[in-house]
PDB file of N, CA and C in Angstrom:
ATOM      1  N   UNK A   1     -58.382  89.321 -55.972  1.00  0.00           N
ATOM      2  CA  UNK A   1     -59.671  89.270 -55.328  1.00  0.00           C
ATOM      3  C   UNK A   1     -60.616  88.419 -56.174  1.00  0.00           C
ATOM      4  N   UNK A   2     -61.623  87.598 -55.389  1.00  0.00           N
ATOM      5  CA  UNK A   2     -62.296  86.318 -55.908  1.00  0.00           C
ATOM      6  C   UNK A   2     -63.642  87.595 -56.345  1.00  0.00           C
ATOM      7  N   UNK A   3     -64.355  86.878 -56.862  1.00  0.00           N
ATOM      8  CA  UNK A   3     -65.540  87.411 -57.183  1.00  0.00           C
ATOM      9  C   UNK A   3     -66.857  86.579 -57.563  1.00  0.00           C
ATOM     10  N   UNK A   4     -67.946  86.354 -57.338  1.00  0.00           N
ATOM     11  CA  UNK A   4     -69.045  85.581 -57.426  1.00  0.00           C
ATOM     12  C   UNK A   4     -70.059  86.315 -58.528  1.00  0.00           C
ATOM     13  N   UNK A   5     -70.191  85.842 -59.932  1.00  0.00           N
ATOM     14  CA  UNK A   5     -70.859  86.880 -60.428  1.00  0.00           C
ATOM     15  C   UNK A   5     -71.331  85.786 -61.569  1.00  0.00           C
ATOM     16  N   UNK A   6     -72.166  86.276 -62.671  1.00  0.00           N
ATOM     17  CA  UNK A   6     -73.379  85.328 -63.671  1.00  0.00           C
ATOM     18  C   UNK A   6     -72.959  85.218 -64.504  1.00  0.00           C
ATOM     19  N   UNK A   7     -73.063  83.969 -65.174  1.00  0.00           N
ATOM     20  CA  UNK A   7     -72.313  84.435 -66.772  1.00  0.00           C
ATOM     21  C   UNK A   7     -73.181  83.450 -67.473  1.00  0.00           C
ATOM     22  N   UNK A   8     -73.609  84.059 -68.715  1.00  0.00           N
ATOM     23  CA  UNK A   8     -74.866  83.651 -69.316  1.00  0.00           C
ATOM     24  C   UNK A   8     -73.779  82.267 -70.286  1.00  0.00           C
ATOM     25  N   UNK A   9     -75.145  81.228 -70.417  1.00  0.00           N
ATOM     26  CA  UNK A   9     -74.892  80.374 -71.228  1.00  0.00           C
ATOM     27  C   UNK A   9     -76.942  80.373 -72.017  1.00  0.00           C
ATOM     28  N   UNK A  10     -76.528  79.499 -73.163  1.00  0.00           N
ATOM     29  CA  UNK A  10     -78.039  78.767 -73.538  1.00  0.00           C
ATOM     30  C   UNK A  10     -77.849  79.059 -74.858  1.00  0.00           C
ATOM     31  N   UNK A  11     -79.415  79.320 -75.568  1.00  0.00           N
ATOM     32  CA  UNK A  11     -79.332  79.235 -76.796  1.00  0.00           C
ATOM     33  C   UNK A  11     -79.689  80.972 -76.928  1.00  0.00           C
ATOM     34  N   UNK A  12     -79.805  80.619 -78.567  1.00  0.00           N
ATOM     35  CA  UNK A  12     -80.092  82.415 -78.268  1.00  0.00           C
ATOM     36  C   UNK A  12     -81.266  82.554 -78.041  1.00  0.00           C
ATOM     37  N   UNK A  13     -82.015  84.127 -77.286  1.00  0.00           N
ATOM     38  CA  UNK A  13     -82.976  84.319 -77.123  1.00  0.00           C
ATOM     39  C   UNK A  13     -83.774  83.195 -75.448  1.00  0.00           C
ATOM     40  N   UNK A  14     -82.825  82.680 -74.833  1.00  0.00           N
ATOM     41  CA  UNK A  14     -83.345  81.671 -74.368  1.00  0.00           C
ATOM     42  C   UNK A  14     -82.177  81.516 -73.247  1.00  0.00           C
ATOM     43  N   UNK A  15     -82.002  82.391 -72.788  1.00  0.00           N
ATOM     44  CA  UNK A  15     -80.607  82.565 -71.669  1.00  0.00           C
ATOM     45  C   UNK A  15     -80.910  81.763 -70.254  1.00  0.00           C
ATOM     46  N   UNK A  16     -79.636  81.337 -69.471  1.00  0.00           N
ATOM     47  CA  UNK A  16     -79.310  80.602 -68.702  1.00  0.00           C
ATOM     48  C   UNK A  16     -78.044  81.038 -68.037  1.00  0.00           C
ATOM     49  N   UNK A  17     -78.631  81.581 -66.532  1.00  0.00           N
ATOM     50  CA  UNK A  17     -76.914  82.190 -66.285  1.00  0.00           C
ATOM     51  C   UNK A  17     -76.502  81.205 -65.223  1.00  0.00           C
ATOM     52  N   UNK A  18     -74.752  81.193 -65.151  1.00  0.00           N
ATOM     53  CA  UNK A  18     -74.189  80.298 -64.050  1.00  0.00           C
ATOM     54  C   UNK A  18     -73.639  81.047 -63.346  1.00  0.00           C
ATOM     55  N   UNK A  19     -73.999  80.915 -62.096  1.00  0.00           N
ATOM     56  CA  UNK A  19     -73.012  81.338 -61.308  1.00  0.00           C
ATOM     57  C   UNK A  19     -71.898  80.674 -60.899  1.00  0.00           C
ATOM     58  N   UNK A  20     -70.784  81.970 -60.925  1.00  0.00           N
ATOM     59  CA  UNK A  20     -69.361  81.017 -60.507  1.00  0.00           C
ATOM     60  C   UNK A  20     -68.579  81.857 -60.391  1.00  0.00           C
ATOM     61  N   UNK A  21     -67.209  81.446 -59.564  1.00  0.00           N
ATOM     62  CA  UNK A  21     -66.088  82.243 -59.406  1.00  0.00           C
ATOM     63  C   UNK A  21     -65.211  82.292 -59.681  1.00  0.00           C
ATOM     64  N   UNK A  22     -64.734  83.042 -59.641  1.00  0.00           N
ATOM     65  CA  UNK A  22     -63.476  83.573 -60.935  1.00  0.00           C
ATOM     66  C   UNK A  22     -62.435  84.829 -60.375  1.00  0.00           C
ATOM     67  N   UNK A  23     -61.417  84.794 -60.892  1.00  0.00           N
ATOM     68  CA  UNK A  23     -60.561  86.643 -59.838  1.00  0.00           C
ATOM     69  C   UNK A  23     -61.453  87.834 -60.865  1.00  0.00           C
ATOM     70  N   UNK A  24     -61.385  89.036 -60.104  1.00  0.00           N
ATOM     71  CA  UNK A  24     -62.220  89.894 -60.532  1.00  0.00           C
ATOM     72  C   UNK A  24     -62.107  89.939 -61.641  1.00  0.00           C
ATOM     73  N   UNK A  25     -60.692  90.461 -62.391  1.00  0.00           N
ATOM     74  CA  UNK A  25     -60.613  90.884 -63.575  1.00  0.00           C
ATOM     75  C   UNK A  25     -60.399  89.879 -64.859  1.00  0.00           C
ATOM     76  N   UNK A  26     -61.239  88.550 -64.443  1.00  0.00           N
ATOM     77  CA  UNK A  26     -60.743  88.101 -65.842  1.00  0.00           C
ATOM     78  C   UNK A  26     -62.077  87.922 -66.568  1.00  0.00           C
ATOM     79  N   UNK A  27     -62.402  87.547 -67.740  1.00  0.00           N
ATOM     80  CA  UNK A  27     -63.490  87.501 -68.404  1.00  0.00           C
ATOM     81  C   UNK A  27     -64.788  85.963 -67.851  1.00  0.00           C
ATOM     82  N   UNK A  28     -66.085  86.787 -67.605  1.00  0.00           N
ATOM     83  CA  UNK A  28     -67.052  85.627 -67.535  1.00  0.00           C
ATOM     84  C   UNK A  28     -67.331  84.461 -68.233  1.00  0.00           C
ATOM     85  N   UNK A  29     -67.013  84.839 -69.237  1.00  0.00           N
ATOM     86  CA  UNK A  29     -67.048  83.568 -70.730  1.00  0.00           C
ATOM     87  C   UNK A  29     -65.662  82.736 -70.337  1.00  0.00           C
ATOM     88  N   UNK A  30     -64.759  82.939 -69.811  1.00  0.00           N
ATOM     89  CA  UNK A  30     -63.934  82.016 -70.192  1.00  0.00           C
ATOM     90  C   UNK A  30     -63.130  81.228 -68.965  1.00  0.00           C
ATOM     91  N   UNK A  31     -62.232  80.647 -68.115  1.00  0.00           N
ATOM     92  CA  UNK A  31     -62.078  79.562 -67.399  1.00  0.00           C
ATOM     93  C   UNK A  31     -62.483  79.987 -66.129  1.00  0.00           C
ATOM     94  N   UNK A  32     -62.996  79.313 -64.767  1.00  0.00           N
ATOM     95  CA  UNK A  32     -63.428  79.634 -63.602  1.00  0.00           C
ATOM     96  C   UNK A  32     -62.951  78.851 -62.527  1.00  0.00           C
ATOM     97  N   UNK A  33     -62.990  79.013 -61.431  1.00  0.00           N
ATOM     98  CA  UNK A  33     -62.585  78.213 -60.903  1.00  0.00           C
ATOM     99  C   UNK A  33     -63.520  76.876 -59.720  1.00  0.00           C
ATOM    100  N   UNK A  34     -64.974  77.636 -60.013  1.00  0.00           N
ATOM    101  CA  UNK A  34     -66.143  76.352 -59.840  1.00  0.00           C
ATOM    102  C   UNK A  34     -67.305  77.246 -60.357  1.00  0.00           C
ATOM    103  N   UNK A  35     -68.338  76.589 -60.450  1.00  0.00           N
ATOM    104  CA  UNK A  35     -69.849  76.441 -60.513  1.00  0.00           C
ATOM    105  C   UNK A  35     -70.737  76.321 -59.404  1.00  0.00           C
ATOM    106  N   UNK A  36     -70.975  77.929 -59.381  1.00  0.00           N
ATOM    107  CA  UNK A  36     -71.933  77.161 -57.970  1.00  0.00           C
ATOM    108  C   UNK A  36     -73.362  76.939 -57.996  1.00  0.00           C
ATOM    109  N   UNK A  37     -73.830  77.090 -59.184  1.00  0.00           N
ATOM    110  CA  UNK A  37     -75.415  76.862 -59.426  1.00  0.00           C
ATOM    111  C   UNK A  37     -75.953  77.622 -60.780  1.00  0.00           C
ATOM    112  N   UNK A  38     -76.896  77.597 -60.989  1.00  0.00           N
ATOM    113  CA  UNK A  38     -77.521  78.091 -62.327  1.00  0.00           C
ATOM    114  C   UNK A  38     -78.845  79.120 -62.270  1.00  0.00           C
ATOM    115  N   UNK A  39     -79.135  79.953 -62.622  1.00  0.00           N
ATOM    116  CA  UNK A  39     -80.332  80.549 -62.240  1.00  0.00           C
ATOM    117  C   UNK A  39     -81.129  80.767 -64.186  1.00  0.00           C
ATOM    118  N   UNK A  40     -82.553  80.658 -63.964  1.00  0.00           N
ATOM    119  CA  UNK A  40     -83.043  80.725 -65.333  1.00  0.00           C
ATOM    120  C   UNK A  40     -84.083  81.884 -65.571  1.00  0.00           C
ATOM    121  N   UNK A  41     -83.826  83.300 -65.450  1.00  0.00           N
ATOM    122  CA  UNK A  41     -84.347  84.166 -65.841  1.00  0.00           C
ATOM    123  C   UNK A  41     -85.855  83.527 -66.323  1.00  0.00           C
ATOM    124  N   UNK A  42     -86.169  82.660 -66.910  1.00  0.00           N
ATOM    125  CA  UNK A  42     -87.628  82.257 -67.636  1.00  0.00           C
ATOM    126  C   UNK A  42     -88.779  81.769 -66.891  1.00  0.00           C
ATOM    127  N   UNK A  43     -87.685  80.975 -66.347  1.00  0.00           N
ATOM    128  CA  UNK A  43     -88.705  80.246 -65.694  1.00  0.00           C
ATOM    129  C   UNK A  43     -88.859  80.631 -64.079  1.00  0.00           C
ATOM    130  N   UNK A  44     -87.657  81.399 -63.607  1.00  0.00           N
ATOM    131  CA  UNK A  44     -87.614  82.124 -62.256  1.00  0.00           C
ATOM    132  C   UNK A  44     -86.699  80.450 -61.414  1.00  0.00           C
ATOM    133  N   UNK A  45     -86.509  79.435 -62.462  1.00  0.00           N
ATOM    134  CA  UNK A  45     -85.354  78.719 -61.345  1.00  0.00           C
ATOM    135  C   UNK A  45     -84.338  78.671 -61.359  1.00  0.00           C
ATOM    136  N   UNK A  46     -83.760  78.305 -59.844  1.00  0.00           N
ATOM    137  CA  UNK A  46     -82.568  78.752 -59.606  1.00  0.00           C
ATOM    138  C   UNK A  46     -81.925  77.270 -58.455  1.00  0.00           C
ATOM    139  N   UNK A  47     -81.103  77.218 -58.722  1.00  0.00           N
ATOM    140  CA  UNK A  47     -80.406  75.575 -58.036  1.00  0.00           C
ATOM    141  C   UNK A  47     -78.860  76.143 -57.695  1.00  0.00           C
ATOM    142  N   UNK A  48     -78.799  76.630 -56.286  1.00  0.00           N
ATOM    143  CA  UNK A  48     -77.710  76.816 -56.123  1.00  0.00           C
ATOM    144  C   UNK A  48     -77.177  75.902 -55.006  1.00  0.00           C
ATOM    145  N   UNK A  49     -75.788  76.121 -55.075  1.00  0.00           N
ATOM    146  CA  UNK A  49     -74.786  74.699 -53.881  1.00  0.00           C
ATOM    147  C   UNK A  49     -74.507  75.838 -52.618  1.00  0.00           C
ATOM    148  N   UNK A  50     -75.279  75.978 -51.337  1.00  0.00           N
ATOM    149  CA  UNK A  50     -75.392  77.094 -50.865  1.00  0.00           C
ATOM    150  C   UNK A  50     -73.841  76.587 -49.819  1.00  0.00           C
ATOM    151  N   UNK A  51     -73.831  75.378 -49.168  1.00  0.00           N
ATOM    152  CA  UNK A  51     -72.462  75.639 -48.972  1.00  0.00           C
ATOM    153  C   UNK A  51     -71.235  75.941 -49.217  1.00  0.00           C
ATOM    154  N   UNK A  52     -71.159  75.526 -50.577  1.00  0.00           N
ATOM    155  CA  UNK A  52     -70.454  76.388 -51.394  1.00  0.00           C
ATOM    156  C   UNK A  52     -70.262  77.577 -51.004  1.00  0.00           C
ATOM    157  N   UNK A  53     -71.072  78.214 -51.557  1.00  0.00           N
ATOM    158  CA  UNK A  53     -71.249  80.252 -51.561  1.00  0.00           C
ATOM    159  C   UNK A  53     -71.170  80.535 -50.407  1.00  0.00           C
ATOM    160  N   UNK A  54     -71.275  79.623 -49.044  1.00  0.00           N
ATOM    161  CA  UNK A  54     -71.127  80.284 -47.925  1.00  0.00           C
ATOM    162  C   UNK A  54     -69.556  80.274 -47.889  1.00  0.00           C
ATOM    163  N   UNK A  55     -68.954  79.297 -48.043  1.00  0.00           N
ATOM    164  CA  UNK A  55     -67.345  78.453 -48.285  1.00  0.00           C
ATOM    165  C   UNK A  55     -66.803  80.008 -48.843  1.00  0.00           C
ATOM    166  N   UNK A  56     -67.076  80.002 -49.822  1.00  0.00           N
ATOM    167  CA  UNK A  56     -66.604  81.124 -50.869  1.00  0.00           C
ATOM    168  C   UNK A  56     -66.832  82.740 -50.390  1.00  0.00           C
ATOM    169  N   UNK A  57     -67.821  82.886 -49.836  1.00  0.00           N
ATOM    170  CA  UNK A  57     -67.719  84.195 -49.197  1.00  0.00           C
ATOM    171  C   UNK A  57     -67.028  84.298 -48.116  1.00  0.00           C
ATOM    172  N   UNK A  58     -67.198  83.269 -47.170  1.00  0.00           N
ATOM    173  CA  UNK A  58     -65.684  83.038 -45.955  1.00  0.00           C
ATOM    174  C   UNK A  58     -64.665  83.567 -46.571  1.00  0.00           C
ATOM    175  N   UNK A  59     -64.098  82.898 -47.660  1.00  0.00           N
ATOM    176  CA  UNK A  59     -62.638  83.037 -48.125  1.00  0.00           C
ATOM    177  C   UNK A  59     -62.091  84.431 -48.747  1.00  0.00           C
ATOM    178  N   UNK A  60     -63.446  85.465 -48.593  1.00  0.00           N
ATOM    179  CA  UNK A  60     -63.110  86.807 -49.732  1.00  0.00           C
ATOM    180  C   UNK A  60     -63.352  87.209 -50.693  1.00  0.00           C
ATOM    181  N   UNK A  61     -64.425  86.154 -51.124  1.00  0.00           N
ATOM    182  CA  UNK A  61     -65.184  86.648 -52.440  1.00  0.00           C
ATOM    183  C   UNK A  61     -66.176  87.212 -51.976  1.00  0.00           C
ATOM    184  N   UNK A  62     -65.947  88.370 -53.215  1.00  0.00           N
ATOM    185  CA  UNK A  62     -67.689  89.023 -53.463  1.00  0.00           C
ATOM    186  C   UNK A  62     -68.197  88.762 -54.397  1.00  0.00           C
ATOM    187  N   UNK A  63     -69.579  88.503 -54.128  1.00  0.00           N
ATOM    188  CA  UNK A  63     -70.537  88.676 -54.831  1.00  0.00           C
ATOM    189  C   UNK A  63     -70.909  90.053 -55.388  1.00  0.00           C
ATOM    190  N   UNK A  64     -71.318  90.059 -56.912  1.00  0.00           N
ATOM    191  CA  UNK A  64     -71.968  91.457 -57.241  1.00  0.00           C
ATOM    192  C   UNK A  64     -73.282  92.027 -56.973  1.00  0.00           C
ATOM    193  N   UNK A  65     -73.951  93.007 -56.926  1.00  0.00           N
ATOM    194  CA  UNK A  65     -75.155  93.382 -56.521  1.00  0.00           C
ATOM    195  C   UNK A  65     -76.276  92.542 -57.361  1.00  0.00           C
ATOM    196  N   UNK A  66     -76.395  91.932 -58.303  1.00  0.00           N
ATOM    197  CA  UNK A  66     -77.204  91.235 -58.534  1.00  0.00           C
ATOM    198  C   UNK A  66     -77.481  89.894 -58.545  1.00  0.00           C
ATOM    199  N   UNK A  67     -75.922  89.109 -58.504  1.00  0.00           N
ATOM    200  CA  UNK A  67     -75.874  88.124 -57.464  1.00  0.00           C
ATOM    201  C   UNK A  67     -76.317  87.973 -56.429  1.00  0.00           C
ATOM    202  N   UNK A  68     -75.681  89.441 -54.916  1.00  0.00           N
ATOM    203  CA  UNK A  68     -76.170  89.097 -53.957  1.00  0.00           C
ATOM    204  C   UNK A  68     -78.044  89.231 -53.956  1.00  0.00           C
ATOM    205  N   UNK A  69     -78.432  89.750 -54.569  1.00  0.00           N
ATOM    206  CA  UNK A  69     -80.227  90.197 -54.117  1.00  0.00           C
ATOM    207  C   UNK A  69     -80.604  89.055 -54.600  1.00  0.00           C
ATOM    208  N   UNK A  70     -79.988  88.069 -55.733  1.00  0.00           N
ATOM    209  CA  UNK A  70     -80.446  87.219 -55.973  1.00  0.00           C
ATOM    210  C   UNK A  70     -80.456  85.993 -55.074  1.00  0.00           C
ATOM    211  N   UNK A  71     -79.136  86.014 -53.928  1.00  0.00           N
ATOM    212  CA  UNK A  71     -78.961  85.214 -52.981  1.00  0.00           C
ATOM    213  C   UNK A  71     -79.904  85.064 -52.100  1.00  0.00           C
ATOM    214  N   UNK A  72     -79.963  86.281 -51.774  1.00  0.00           N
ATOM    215  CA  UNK A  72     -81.266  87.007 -50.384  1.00  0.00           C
ATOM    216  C   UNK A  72     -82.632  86.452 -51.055  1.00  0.00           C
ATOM    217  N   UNK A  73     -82.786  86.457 -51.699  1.00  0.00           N
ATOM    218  CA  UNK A  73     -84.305  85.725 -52.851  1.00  0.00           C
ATOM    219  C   UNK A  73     -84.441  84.776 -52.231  1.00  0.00           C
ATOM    220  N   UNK A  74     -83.088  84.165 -52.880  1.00  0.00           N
ATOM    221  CA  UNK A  74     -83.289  82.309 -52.422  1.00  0.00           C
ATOM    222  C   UNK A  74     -83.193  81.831 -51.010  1.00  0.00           C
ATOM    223  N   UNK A  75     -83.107  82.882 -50.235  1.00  0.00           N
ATOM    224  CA  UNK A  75     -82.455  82.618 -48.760  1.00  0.00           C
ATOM    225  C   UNK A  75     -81.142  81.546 -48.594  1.00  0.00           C
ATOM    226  N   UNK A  76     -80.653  82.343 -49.285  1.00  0.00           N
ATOM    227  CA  UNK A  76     -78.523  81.371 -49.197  1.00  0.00           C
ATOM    228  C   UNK A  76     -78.000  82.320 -48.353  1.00  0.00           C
ATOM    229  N   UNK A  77     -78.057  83.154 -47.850  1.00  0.00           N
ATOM    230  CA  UNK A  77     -77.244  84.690 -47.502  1.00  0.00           C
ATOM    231  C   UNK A  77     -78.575  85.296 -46.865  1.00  0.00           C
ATOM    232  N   UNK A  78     -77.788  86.192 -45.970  1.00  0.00           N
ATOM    233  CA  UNK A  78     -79.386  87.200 -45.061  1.00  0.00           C
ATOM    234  C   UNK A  78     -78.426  88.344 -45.219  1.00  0.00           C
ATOM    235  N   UNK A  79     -79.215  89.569 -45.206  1.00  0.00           N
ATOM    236  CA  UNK A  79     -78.520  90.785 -45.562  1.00  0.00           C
ATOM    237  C   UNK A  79     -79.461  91.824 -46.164  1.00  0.00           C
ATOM    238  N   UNK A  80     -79.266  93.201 -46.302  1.00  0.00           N
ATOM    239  CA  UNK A  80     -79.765  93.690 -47.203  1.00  0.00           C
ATOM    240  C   UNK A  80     -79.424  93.905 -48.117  1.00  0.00           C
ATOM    241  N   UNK A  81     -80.435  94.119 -49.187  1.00  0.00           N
ATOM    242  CA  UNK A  81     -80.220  94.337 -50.640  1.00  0.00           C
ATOM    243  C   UNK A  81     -79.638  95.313 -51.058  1.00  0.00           C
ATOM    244  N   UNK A  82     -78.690  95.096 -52.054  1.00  0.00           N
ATOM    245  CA  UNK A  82     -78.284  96.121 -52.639  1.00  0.00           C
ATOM    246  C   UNK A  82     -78.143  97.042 -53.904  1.00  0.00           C
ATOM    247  N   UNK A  83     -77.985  98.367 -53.894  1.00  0.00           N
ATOM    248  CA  UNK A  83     -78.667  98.903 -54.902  1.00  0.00           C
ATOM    249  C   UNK A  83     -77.948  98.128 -56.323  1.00  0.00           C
ATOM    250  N   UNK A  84     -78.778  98.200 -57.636  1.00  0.00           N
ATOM    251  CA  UNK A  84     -77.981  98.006 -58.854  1.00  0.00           C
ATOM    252  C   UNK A  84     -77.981  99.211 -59.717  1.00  0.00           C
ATOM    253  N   UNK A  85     -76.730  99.636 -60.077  1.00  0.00           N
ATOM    254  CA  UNK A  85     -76.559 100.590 -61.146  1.00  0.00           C
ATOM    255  C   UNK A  85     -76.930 100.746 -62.370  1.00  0.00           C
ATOM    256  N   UNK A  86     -78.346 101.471 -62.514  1.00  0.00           N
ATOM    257  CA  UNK A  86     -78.652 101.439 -64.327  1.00  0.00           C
ATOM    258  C   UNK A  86     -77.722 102.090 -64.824  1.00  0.00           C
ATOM    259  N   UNK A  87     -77.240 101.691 -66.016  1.00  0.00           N
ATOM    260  CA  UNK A  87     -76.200 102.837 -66.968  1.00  0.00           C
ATOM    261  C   UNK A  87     -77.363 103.535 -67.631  1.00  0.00           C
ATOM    262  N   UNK A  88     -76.662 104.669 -68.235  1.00  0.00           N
ATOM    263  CA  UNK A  88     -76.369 106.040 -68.790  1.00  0.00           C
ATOM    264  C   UNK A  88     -77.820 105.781 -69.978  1.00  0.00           C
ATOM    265  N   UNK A  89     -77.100 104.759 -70.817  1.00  0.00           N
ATOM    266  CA  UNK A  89     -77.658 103.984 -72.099  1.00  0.00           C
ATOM    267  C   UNK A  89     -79.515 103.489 -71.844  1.00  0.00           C
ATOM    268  N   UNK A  90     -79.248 102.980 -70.928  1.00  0.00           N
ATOM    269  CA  UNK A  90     -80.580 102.116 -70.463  1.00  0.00           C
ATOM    270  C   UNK A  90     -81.416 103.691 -69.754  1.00  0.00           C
ATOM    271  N   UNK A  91     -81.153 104.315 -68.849  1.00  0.00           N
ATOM    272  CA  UNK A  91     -81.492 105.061 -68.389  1.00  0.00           C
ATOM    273  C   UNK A  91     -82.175 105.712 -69.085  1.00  0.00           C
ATOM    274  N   UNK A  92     -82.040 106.410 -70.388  1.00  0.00           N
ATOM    275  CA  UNK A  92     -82.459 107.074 -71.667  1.00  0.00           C
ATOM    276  C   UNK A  92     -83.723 106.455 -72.658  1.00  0.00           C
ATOM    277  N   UNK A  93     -83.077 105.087 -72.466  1.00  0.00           N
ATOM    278  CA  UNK A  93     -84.670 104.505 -72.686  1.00  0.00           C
ATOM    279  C   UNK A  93     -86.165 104.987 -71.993  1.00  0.00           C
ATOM    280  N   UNK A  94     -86.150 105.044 -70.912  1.00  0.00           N
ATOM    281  CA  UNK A  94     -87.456 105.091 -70.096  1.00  0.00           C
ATOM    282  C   UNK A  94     -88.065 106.275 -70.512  1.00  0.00           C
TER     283      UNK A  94
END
């Protein structure tokens, strides 16, 4: 199973995530099988190849929940949003 999900690049302190796809279980850091755009937490931009991601969700990929809400943002995808899971760790903070 394909999967559409972020995987940070940049410097430190100064993050830059790509989106791209990959089979579920292999690691974000390491080979993919395209790029479909970049999103920049900082600055709020985001440059995605929306035929692409439409291409790619045809074929059986999912996107993860913060991918997709991020899709629905940009209007690439219509749908509703979906929830994201705080962990355990983070949760304890508040």
């Amino acid at each position: 199973m394909l999967s559409i999900r972020l995987s940070r690049f940049g410097k430190k302190k100064q993050p830059i995530f790509r989106l791209i796809v990959l089979p579920k279980t292999k690691d974000p850091w390491g080979n993919y099988i395209e790029s479909l755009g970049f999103y920049n937490p900082r600055t709020k931009e985001a440059k995605f190849k929306a035929d692409r991601i439409n291409y790619w969700l045809a074929h059986g990929a999912e996107a993860t929940s913060t991918v997709w809400n991020l899709l629905i943002k940009e209007k690439v995808v219509t749908g509703a949003k979906r929830a994201v899971k705080i962990g355990k760790k983070k949760e304890s903070k508040k």
